[in-house]
Protein backbone atom coordinates (compact mmCIF):
# COMPACT_ATOMS: atom_id res chain seq x y z
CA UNK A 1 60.28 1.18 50.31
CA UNK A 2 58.42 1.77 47.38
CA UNK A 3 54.77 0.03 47.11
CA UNK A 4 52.41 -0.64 43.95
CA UNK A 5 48.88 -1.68 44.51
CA UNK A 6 46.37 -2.05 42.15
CA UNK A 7 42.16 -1.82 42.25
CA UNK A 8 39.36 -2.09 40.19
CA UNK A 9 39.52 -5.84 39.31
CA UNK A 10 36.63 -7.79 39.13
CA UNK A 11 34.04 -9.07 36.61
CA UNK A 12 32.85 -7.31 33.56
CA UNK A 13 30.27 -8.45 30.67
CA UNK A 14 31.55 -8.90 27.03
CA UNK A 15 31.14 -5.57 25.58
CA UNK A 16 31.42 -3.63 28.83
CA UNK A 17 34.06 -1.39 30.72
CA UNK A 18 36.33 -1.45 33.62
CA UNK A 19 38.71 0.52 35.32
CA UNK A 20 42.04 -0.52 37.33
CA UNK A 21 43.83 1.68 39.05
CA UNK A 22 47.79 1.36 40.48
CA UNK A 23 48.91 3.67 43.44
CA UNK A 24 52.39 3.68 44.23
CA UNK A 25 53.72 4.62 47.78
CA UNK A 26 56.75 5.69 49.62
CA UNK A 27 59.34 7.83 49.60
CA UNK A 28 62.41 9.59 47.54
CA UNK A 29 61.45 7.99 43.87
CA UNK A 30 60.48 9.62 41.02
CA UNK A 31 58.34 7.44 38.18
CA UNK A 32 59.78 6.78 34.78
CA UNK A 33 57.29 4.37 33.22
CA UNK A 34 53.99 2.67 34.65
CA UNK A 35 53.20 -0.20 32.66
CA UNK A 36 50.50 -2.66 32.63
CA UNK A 37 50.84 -6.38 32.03
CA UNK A 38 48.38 -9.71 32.08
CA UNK A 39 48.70 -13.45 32.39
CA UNK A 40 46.09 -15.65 31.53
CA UNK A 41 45.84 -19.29 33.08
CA UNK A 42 48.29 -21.68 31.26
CA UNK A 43 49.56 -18.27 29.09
CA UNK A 44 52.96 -16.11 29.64
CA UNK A 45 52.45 -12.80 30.82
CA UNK A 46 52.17 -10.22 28.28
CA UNK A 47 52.89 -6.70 27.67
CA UNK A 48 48.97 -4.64 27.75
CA UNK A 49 50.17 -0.97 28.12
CA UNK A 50 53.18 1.30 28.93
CA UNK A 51 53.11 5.26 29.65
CA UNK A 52 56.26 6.95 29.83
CA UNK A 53 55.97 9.74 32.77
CA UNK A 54 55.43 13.19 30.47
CA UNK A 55 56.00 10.44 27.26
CA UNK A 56 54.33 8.10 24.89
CA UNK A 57 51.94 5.50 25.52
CA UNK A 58 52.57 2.00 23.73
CA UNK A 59 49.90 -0.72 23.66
CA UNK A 60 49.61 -4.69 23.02
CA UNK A 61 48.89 -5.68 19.93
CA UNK A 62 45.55 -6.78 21.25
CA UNK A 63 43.99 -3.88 23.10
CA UNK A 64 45.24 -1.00 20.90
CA UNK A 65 41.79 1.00 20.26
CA UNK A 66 40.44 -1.04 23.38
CA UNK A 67 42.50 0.25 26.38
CA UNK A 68 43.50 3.89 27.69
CA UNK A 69 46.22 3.97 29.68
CA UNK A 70 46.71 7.21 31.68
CA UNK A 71 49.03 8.42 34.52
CA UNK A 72 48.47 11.32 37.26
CA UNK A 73 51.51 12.21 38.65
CA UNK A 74 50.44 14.43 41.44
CA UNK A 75 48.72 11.54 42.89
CA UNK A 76 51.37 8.76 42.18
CA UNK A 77 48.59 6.86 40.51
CA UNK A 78 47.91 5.60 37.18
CA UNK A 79 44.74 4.01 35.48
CA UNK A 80 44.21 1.53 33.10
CA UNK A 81 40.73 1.69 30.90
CA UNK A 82 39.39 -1.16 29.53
CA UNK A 83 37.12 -0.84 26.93
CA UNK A 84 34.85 -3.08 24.69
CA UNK A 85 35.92 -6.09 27.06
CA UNK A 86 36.21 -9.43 25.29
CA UNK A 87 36.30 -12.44 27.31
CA UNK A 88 40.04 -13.22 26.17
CA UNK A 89 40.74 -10.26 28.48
CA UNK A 90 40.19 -12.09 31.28
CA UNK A 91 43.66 -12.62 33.21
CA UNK A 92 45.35 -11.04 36.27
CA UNK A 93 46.37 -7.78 35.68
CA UNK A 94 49.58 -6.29 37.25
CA UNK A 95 51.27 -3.00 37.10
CA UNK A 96 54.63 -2.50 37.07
CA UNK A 97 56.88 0.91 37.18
CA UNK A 98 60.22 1.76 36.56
CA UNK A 99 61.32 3.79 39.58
CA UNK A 100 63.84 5.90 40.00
CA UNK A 101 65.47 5.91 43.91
CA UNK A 102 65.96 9.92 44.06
CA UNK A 103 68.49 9.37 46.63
CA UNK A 104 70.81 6.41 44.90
CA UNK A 105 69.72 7.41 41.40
CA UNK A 106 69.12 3.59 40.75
CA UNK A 107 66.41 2.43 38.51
CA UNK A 108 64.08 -1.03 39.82
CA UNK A 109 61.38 -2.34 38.85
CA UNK A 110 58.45 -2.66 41.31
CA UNK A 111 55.65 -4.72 41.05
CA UNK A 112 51.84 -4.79 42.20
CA UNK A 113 50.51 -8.41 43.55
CA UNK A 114 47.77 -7.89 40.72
CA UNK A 115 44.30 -7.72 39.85
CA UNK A 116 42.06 -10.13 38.65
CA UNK A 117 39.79 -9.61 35.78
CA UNK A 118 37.11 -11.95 34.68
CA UNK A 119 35.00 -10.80 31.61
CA UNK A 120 31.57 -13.29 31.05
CA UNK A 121 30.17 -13.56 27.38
């Protein structure tokens, strides 16, 4: 059973920085893509950055030059900077991978309970 959990929420100032971090747990999978995603109150959840393990990166239109998304895969962990924080960030923040089951070669996705973010002008 594969488990994603993520850290760092919290609140941040207008301007400032902030860190989350996803660790993902278990046994017998193998990583294709961490992503991470946001939903505001009364908003859909959108798409804030993707990593492809040993690939690209791909951002939301609104954080590109903002965020850094990175990935260490000896740890099973992945981060998610957040730069120049504007108070439209604020939103629950989940991340989500693309797992590969190395013993039934299927592909799920898992996802974190998420993170809340709160960013004051």
């Amino acid at each position: 059973q594969v488990q994603l959990v993520e850290s760092g929420g919290g609140l941040a100032q207008v301007g400032g920085s902030r860190t989350l971090s996803c660790s993902v747990s278990g046994s017998n999978f193998i990583i294709q893509v961490m992503g991470w995603y946001r939903q505001a109150p009364s908003k859909q959840r959108e798409l804030v950055a993707t990593i492809v393990t040993v690939g690209p990166t791909t951002y939301g239109d609104s954080v590109k030059g903002r965020f850094i998304v990175s990935q260490d895969m000896t740890k099973n962990t992945g981060n998610l900077q957040m730069n120049s924080l504007k108070t439209e960030d604020t939103a629950v923040y989940y991340c989500q991978n693309q797992i590969t089951d190395t013993n039934s070669y299927l592909r799920k996705d898992y996802w974190g309970e998420g993170t809340q973010v709160t960013v004051s002008p």
